[in-house]
PDB file of N, CA and C in Angstrom:
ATOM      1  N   UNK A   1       0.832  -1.166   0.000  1.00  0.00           N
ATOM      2  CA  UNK A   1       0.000   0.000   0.000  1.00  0.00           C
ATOM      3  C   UNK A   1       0.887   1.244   0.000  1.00  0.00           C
ATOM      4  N   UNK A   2       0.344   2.319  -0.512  1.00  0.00           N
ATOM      5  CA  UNK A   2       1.567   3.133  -0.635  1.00  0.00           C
ATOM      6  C   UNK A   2       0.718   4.365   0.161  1.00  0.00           C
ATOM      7  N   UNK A   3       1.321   4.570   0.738  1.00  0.00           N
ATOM      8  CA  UNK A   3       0.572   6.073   1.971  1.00  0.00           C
ATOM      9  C   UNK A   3       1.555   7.535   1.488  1.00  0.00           C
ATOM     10  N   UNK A   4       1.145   8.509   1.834  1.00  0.00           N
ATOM     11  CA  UNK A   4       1.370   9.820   1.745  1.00  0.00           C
ATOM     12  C   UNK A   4       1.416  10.584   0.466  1.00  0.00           C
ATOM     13  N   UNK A   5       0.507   9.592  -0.558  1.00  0.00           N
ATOM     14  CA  UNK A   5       0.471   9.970  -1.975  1.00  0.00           C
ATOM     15  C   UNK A   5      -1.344  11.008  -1.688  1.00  0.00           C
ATOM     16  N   UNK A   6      -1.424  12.170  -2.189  1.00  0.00           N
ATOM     17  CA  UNK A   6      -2.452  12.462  -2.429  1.00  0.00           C
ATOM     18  C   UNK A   6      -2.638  13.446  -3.595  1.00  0.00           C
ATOM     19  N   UNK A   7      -3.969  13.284  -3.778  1.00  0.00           N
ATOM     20  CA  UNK A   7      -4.914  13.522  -5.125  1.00  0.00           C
ATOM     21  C   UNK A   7      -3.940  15.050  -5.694  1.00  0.00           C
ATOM     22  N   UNK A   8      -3.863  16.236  -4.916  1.00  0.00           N
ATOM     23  CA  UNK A   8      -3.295  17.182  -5.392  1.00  0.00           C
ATOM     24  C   UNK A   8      -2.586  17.592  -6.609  1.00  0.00           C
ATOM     25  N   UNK A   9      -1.499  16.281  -6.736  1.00  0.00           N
ATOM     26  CA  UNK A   9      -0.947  16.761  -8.148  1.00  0.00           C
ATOM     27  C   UNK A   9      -1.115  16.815  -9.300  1.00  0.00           C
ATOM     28  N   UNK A  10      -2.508  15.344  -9.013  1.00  0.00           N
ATOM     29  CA  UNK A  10      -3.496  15.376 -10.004  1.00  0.00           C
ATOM     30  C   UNK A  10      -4.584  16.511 -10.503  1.00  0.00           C
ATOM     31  N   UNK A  11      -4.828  17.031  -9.236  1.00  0.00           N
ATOM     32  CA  UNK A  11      -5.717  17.939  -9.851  1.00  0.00           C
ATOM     33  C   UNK A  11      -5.298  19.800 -10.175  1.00  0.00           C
ATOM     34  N   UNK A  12      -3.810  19.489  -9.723  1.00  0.00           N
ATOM     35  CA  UNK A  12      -3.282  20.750 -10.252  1.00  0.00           C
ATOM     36  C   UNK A  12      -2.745  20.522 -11.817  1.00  0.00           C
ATOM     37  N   UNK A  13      -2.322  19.324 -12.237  1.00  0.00           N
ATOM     38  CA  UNK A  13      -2.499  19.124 -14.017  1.00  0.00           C
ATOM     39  C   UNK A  13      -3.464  19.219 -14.690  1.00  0.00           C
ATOM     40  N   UNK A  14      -5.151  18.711 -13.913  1.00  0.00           N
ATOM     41  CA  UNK A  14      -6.384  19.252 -14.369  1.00  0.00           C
ATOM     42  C   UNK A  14      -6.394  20.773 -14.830  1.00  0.00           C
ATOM     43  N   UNK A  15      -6.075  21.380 -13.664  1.00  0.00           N
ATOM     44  CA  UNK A  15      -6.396  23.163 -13.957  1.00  0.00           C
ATOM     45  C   UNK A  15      -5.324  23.549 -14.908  1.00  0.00           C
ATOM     46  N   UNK A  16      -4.463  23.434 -14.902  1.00  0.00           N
ATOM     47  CA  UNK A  16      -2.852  23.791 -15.564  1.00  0.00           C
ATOM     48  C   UNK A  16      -3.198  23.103 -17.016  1.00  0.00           C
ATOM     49  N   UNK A  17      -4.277  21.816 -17.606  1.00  0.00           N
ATOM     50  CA  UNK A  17      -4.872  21.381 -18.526  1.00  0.00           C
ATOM     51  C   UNK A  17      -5.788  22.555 -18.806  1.00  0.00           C
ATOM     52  N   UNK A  18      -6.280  22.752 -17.719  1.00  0.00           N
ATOM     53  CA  UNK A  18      -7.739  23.279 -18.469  1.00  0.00           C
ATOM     54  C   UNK A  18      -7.838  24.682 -18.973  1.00  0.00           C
ATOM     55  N   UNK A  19      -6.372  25.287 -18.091  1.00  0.00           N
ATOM     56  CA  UNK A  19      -6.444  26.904 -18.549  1.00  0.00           C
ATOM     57  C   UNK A  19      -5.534  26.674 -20.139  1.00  0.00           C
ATOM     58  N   UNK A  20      -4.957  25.687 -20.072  1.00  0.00           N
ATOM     59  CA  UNK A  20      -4.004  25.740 -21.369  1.00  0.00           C
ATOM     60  C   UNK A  20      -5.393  25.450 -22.807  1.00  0.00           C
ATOM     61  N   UNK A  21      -5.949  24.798 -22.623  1.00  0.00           N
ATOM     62  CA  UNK A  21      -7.307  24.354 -23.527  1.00  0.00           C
ATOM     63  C   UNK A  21      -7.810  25.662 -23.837  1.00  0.00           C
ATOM     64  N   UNK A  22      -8.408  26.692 -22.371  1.00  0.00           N
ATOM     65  CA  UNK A  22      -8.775  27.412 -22.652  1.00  0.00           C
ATOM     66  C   UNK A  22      -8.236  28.770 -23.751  1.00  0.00           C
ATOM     67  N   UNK A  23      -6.872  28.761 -23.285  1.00  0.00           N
ATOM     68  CA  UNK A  23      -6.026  29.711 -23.795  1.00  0.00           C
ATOM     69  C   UNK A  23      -6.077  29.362 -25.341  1.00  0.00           C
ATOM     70  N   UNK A  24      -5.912  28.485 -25.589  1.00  0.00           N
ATOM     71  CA  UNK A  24      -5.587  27.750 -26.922  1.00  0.00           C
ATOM     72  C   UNK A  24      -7.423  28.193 -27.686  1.00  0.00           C
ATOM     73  N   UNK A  25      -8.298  27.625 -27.065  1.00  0.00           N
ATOM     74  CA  UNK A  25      -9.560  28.077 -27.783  1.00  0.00           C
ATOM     75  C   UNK A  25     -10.000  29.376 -28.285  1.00  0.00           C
ATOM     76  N   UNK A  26      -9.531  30.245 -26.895  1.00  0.00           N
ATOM     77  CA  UNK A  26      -9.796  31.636 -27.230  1.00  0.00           C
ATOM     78  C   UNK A  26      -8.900  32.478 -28.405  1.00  0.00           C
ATOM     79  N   UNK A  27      -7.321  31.709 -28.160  1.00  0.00           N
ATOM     80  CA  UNK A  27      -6.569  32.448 -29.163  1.00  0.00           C
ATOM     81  C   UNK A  27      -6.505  32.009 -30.703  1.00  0.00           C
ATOM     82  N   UNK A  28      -6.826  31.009 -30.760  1.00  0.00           N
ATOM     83  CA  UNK A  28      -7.560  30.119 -32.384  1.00  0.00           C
ATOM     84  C   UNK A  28      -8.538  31.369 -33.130  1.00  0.00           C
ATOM     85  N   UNK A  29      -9.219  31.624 -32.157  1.00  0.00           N
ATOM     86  CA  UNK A  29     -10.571  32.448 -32.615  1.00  0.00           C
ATOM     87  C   UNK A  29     -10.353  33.889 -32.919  1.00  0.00           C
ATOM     88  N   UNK A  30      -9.581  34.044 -31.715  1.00  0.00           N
ATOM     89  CA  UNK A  30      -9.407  35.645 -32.211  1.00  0.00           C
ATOM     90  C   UNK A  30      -7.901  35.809 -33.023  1.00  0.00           C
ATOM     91  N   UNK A  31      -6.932  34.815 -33.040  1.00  0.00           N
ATOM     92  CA  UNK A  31      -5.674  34.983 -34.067  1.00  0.00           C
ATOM     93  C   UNK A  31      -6.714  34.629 -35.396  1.00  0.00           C
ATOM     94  N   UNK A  32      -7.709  34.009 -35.981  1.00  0.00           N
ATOM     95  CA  UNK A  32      -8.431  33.456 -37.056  1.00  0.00           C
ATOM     96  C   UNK A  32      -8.653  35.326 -37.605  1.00  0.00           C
ATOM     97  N   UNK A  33      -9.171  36.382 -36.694  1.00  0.00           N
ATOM     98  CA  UNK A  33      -9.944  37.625 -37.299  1.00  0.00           C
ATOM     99  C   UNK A  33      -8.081  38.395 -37.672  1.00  0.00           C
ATOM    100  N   UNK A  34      -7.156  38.227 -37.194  1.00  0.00           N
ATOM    101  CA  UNK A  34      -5.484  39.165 -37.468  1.00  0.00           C
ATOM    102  C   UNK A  34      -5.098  37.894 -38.814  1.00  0.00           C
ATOM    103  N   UNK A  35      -5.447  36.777 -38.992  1.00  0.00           N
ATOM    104  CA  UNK A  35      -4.718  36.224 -39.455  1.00  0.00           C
ATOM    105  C   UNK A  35      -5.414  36.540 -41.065  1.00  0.00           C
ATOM    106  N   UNK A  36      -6.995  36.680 -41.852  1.00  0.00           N
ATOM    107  CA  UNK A  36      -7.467  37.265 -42.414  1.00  0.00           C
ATOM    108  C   UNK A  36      -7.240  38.711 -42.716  1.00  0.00           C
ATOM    109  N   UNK A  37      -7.006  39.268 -41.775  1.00  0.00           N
ATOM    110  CA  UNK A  37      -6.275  40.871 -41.965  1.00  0.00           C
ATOM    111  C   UNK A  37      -5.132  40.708 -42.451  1.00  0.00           C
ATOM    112  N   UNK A  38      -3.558  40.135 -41.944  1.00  0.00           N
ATOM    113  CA  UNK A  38      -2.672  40.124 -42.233  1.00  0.00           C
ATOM    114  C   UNK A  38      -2.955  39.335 -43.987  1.00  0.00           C
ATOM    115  N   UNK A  39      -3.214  38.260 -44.403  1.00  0.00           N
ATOM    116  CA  UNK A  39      -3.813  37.779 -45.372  1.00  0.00           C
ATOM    117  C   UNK A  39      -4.412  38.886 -46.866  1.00  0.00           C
ATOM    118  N   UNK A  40      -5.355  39.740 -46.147  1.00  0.00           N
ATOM    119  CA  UNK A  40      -5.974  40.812 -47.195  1.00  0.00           C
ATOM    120  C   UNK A  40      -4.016  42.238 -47.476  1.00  0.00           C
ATOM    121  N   UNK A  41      -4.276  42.207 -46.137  1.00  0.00           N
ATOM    122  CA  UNK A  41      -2.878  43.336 -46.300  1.00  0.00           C
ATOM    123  C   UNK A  41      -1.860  42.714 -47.407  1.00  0.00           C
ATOM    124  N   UNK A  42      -1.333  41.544 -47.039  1.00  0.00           N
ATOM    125  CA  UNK A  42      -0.624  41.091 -48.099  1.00  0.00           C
ATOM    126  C   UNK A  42      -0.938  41.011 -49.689  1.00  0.00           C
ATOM    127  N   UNK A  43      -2.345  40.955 -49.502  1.00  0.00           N
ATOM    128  CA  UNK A  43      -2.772  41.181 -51.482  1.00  0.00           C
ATOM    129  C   UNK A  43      -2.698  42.283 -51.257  1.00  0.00           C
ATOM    130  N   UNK A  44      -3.477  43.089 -50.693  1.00  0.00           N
ATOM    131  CA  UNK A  44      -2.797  44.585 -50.945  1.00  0.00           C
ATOM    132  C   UNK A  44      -2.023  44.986 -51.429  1.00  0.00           C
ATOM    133  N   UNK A  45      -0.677  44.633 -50.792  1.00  0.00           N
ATOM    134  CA  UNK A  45       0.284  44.704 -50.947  1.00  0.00           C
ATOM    135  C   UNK A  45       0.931  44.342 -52.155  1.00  0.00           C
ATOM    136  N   UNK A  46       0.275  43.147 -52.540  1.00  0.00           N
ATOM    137  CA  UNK A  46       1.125  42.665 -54.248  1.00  0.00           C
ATOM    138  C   UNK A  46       0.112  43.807 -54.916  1.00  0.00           C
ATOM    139  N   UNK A  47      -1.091  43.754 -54.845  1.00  0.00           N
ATOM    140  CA  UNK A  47      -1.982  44.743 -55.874  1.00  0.00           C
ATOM    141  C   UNK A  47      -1.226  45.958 -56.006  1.00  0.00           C
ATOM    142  N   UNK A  48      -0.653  46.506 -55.025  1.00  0.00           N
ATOM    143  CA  UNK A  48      -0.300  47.819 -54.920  1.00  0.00           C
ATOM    144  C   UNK A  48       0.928  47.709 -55.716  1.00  0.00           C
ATOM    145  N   UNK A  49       1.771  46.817 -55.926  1.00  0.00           N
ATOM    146  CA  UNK A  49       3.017  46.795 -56.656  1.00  0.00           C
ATOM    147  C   UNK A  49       3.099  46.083 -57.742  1.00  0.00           C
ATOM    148  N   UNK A  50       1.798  46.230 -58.293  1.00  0.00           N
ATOM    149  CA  UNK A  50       1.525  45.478 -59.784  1.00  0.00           C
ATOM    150  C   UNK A  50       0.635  46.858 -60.387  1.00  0.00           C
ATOM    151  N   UNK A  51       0.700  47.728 -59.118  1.00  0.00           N
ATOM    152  CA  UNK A  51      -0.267  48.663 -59.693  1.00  0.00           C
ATOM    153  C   UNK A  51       0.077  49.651 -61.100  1.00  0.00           C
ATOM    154  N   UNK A  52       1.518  49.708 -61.202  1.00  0.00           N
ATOM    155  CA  UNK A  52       1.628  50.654 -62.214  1.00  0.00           C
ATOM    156  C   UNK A  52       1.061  50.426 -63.979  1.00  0.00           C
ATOM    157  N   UNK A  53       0.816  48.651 -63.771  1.00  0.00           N
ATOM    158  CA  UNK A  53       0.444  48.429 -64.727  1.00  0.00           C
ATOM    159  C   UNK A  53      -0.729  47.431 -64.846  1.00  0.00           C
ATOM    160  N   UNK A  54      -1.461  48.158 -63.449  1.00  0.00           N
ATOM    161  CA  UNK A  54      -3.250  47.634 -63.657  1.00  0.00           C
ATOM    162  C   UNK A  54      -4.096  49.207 -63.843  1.00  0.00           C
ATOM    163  N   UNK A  55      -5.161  48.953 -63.901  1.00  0.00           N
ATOM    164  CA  UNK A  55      -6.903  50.020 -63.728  1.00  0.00           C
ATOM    165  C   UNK A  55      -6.608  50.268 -62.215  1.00  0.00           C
ATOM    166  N   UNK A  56      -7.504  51.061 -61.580  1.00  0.00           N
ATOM    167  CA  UNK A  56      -7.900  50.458 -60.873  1.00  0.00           C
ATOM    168  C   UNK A  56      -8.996  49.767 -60.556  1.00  0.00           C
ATOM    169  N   UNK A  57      -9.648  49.674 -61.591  1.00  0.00           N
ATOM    170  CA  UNK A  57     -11.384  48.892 -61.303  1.00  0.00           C
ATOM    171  C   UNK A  57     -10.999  47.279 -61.201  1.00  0.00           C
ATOM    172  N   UNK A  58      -9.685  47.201 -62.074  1.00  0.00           N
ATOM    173  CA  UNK A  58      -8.855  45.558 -61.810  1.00  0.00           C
ATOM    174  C   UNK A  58      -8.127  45.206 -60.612  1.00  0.00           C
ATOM    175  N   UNK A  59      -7.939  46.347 -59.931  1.00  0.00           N
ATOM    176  CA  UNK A  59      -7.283  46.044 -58.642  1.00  0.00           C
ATOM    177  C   UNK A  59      -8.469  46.023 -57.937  1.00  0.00           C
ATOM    178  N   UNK A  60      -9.295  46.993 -57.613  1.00  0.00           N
ATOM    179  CA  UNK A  60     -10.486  46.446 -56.969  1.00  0.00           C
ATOM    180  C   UNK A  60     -11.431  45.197 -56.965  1.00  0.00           C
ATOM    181  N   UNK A  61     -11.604  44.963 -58.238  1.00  0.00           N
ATOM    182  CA  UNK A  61     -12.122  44.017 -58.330  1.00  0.00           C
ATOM    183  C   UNK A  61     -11.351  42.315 -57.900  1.00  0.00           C
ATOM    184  N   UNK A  62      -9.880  42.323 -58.013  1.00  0.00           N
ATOM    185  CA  UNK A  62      -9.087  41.920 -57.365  1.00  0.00           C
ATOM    186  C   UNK A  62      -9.256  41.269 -56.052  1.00  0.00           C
ATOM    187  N   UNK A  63      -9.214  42.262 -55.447  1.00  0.00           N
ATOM    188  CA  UNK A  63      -9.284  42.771 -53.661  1.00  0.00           C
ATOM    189  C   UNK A  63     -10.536  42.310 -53.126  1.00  0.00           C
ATOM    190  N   UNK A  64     -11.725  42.747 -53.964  1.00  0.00           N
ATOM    191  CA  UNK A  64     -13.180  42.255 -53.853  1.00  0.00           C
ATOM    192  C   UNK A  64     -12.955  41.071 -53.888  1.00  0.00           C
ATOM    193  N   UNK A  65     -12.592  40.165 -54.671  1.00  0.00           N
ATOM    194  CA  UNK A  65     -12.371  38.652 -54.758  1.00  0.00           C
ATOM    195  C   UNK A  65     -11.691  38.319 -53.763  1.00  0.00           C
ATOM    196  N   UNK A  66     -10.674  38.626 -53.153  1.00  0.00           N
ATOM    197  CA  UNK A  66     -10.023  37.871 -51.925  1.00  0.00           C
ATOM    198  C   UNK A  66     -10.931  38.441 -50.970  1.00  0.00           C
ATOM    199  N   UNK A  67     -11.497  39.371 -50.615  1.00  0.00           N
ATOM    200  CA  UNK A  67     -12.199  39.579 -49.869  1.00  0.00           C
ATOM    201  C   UNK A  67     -13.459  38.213 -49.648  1.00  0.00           C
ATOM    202  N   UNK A  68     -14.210  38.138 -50.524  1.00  0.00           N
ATOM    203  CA  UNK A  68     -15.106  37.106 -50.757  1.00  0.00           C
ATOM    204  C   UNK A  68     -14.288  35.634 -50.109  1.00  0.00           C
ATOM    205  N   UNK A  69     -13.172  35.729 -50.817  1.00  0.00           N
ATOM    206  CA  UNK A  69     -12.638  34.058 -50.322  1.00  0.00           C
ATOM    207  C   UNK A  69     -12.169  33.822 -48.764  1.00  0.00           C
ATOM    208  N   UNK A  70     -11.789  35.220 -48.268  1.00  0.00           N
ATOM    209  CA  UNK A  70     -11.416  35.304 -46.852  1.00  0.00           C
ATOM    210  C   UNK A  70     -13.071  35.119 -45.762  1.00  0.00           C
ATOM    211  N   UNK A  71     -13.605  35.438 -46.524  1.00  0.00           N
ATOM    212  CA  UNK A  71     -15.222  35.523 -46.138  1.00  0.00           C
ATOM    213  C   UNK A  71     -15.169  36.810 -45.114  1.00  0.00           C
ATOM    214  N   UNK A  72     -14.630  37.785 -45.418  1.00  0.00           N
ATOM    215  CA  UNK A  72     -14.826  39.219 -44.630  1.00  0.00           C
ATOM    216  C   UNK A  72     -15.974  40.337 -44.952  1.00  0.00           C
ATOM    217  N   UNK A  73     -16.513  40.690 -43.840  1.00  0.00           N
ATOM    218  CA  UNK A  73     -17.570  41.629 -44.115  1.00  0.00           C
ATOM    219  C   UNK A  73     -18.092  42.429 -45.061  1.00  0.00           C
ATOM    220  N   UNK A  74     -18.760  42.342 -45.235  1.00  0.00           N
ATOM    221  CA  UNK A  74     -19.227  43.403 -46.467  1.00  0.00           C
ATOM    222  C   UNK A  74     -18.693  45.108 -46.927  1.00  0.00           C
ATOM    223  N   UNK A  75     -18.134  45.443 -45.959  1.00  0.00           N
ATOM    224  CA  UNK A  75     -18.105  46.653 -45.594  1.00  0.00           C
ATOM    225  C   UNK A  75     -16.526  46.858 -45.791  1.00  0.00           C
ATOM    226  N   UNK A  76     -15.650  45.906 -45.801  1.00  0.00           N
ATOM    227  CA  UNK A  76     -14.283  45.569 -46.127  1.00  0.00           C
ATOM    228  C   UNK A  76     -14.158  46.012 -47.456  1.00  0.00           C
ATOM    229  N   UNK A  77     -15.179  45.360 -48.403  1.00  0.00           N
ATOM    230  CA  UNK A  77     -15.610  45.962 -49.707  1.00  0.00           C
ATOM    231  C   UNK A  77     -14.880  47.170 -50.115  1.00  0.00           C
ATOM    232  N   UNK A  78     -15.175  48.054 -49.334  1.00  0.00           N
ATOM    233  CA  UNK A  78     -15.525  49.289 -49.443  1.00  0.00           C
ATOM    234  C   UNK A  78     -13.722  50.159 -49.404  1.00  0.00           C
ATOM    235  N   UNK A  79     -13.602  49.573 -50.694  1.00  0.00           N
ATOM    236  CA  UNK A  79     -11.859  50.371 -51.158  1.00  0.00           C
ATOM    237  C   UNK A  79     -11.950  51.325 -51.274  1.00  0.00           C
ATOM    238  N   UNK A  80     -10.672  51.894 -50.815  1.00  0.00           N
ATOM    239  CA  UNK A  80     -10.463  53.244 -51.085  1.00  0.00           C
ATOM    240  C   UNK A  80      -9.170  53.043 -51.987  1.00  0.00           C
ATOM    241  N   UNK A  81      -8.693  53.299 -53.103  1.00  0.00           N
ATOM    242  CA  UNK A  81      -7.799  53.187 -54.084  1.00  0.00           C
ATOM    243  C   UNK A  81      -7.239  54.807 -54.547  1.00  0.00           C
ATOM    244  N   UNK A  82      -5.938  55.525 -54.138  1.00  0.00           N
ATOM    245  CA  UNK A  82      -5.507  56.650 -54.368  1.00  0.00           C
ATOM    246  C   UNK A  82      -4.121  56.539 -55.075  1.00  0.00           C
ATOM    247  N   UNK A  83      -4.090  57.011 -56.265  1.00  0.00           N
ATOM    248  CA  UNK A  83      -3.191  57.550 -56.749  1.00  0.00           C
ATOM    249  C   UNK A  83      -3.148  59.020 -56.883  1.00  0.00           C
ATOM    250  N   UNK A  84      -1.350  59.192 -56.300  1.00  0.00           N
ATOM    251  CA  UNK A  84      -0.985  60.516 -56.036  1.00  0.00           C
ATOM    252  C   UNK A  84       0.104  60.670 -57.179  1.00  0.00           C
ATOM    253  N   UNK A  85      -0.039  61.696 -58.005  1.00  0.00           N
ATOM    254  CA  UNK A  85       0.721  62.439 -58.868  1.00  0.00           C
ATOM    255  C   UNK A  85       1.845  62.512 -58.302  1.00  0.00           C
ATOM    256  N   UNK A  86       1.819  63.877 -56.929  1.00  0.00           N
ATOM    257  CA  UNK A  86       3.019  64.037 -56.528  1.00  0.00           C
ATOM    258  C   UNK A  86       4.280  63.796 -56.202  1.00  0.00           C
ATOM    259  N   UNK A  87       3.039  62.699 -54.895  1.00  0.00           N
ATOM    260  CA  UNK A  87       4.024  61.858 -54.508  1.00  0.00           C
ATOM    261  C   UNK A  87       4.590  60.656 -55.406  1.00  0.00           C
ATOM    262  N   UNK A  88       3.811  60.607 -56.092  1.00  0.00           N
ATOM    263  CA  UNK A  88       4.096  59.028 -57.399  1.00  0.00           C
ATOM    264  C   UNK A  88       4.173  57.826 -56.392  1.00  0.00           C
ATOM    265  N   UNK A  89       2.718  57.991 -56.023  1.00  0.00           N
ATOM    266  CA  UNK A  89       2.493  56.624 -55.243  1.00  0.00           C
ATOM    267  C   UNK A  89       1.260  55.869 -55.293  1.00  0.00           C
ATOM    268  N   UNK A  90       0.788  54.632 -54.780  1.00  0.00           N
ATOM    269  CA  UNK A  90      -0.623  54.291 -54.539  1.00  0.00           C
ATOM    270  C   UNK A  90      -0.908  54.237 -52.990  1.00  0.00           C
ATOM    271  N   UNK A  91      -2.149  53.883 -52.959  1.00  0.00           N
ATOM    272  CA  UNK A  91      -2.414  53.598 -51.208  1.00  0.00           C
ATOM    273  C   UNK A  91      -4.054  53.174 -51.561  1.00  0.00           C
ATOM    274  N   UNK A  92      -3.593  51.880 -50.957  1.00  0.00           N
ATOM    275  CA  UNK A  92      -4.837  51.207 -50.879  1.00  0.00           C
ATOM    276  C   UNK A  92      -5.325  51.222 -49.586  1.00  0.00           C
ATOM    277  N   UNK A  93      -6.473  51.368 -48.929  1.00  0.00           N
ATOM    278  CA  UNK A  93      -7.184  51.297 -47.422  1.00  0.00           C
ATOM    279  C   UNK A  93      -8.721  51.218 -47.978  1.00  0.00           C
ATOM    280  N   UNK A  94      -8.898  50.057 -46.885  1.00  0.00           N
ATOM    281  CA  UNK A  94     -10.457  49.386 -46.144  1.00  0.00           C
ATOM    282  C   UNK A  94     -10.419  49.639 -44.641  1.00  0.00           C
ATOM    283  N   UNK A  95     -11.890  49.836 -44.259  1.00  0.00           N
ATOM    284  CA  UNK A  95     -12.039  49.603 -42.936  1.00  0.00           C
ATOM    285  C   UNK A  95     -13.388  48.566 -42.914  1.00  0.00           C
ATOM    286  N   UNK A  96     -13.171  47.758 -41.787  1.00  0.00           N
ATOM    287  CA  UNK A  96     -14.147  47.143 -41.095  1.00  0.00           C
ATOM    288  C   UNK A  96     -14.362  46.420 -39.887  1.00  0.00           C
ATOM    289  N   UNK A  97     -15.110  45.935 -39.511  1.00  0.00           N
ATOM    290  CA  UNK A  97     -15.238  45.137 -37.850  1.00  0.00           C
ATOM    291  C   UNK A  97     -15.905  43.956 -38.290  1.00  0.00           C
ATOM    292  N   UNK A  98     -14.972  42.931 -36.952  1.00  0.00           N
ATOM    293  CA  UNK A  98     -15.370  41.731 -36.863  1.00  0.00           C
ATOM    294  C   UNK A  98     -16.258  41.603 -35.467  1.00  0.00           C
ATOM    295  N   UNK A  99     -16.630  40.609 -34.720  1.00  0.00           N
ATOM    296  CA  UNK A  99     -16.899  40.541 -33.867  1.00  0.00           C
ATOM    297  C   UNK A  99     -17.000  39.296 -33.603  1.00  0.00           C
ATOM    298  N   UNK A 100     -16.198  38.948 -32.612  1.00  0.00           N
ATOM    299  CA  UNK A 100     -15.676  37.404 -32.153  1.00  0.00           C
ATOM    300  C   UNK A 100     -16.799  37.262 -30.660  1.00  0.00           C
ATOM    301  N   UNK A 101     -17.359  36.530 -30.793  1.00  0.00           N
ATOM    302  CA  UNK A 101     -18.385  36.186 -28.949  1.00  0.00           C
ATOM    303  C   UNK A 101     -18.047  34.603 -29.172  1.00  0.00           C
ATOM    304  N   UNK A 102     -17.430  34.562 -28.082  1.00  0.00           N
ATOM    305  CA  UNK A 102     -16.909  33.666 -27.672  1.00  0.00           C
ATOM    306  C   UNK A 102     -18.074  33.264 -26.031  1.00  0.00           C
ATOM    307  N   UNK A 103     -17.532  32.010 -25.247  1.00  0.00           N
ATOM    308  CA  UNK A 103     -18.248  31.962 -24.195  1.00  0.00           C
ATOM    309  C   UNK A 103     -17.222  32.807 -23.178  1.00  0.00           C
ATOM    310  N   UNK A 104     -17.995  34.180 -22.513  1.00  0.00           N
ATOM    311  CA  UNK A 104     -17.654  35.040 -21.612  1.00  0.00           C
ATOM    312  C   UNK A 104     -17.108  35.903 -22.107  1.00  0.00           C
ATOM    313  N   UNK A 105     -17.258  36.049 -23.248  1.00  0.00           N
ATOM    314  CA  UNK A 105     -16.397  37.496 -24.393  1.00  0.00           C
ATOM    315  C   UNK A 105     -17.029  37.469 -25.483  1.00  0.00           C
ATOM    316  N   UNK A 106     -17.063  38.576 -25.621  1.00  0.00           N
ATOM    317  CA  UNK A 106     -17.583  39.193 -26.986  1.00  0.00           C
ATOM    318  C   UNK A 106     -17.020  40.575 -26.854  1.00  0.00           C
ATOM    319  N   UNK A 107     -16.263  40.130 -28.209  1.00  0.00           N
ATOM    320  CA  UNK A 107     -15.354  42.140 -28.571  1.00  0.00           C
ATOM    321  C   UNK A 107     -15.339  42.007 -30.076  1.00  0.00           C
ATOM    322  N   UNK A 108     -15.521  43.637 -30.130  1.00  0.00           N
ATOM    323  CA  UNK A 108     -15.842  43.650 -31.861  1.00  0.00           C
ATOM    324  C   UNK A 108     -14.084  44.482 -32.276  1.00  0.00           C
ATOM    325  N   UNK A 109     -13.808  44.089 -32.914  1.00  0.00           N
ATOM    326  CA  UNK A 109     -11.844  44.402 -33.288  1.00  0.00           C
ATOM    327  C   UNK A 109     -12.224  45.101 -34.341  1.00  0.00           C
ATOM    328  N   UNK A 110     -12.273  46.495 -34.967  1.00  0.00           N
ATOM    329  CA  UNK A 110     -12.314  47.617 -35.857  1.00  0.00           C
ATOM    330  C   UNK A 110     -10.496  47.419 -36.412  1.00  0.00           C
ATOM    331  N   UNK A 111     -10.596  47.132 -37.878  1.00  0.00           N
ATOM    332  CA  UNK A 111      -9.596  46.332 -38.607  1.00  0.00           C
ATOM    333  C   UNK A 111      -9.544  48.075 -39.652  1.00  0.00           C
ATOM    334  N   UNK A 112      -8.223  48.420 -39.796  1.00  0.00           N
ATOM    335  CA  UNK A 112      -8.109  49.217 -40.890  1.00  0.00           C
ATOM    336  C   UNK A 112      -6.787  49.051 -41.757  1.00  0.00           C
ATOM    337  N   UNK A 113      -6.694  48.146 -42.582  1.00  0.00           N
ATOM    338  CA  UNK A 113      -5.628  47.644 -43.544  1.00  0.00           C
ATOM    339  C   UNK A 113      -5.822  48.582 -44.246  1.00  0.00           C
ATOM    340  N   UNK A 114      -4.173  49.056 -44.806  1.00  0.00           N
ATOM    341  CA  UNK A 114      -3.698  50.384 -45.670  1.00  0.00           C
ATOM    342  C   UNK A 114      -2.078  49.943 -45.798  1.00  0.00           C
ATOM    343  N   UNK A 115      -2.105  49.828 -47.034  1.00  0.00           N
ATOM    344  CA  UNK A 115      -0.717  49.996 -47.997  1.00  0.00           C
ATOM    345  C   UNK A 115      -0.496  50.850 -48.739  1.00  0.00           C
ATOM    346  N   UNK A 116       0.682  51.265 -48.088  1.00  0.00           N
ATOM    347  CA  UNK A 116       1.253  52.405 -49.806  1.00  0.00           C
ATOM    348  C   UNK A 116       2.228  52.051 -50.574  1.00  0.00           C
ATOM    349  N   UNK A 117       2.735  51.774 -51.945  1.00  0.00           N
ATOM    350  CA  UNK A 117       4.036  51.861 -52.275  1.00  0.00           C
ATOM    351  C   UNK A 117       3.720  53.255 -53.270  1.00  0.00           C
ATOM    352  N   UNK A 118       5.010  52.939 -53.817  1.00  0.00           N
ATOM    353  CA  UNK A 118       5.517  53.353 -54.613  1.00  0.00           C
ATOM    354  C   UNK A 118       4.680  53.354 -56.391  1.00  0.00           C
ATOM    355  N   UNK A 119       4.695  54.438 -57.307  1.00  0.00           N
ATOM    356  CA  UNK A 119       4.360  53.821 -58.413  1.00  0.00           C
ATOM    357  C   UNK A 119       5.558  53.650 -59.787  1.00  0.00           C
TER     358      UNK A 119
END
């Protein structure tokens, strides 16, 4: 028989399990809404440096399409596409919000992706 063993260490790997599960669930969900942002920024980003020799109704329409495949809000849509003379540049910017509700959270993350290069 083995004496002076008790339950304790067991149930401190339970909690030390269960906050790690938790951590892991919550950050899946909300790295999923940065990881779609970082994702759109990066076409951006090629659009913007293919730009000297697109429209822009082809870069938008572009952007609209990854938008659709990322499955982001409607309102993401909503390009703003500037070419500057002066400066001899582009700059692409969207704004929009997600909203992640999770169990015991719900926060809405206001996303504003904007690239500039060069033209």
């Amino acid at each position: 028989m083995v004496t002076g063993r008790r339950g304790s260490s067991s149930l401190g790997c339970l909690f030390t399990l269960l906050i790690f599960v938790t951590v892991l669930y919550y950050g899946i969900n909300i790295g999923e809404v940065y990881f779609r942002y970082y994702q759109l920024v990066d076409e951006m980003r090629v659009q913007a440096r293919l730009a000297p020799g697109l429209a822009d109704d082809v870069i938008r329409r572009r952007l609209e399409d990854k938008i659709d495949r990322l499955d982001l809000p409607p309102e993401a849509a909503r390009l703003t596409i500037r070419r500057s003379a002066r400066d001899r540049a582009i700059t692409i910017a969207t704004r929009y919000a997600e909203t992640v509700e999770l169990p015991f959270f719900q926060h809405t993350f206001i996303l504003r992706p904007r690239v500039s290069e060069p033209l």
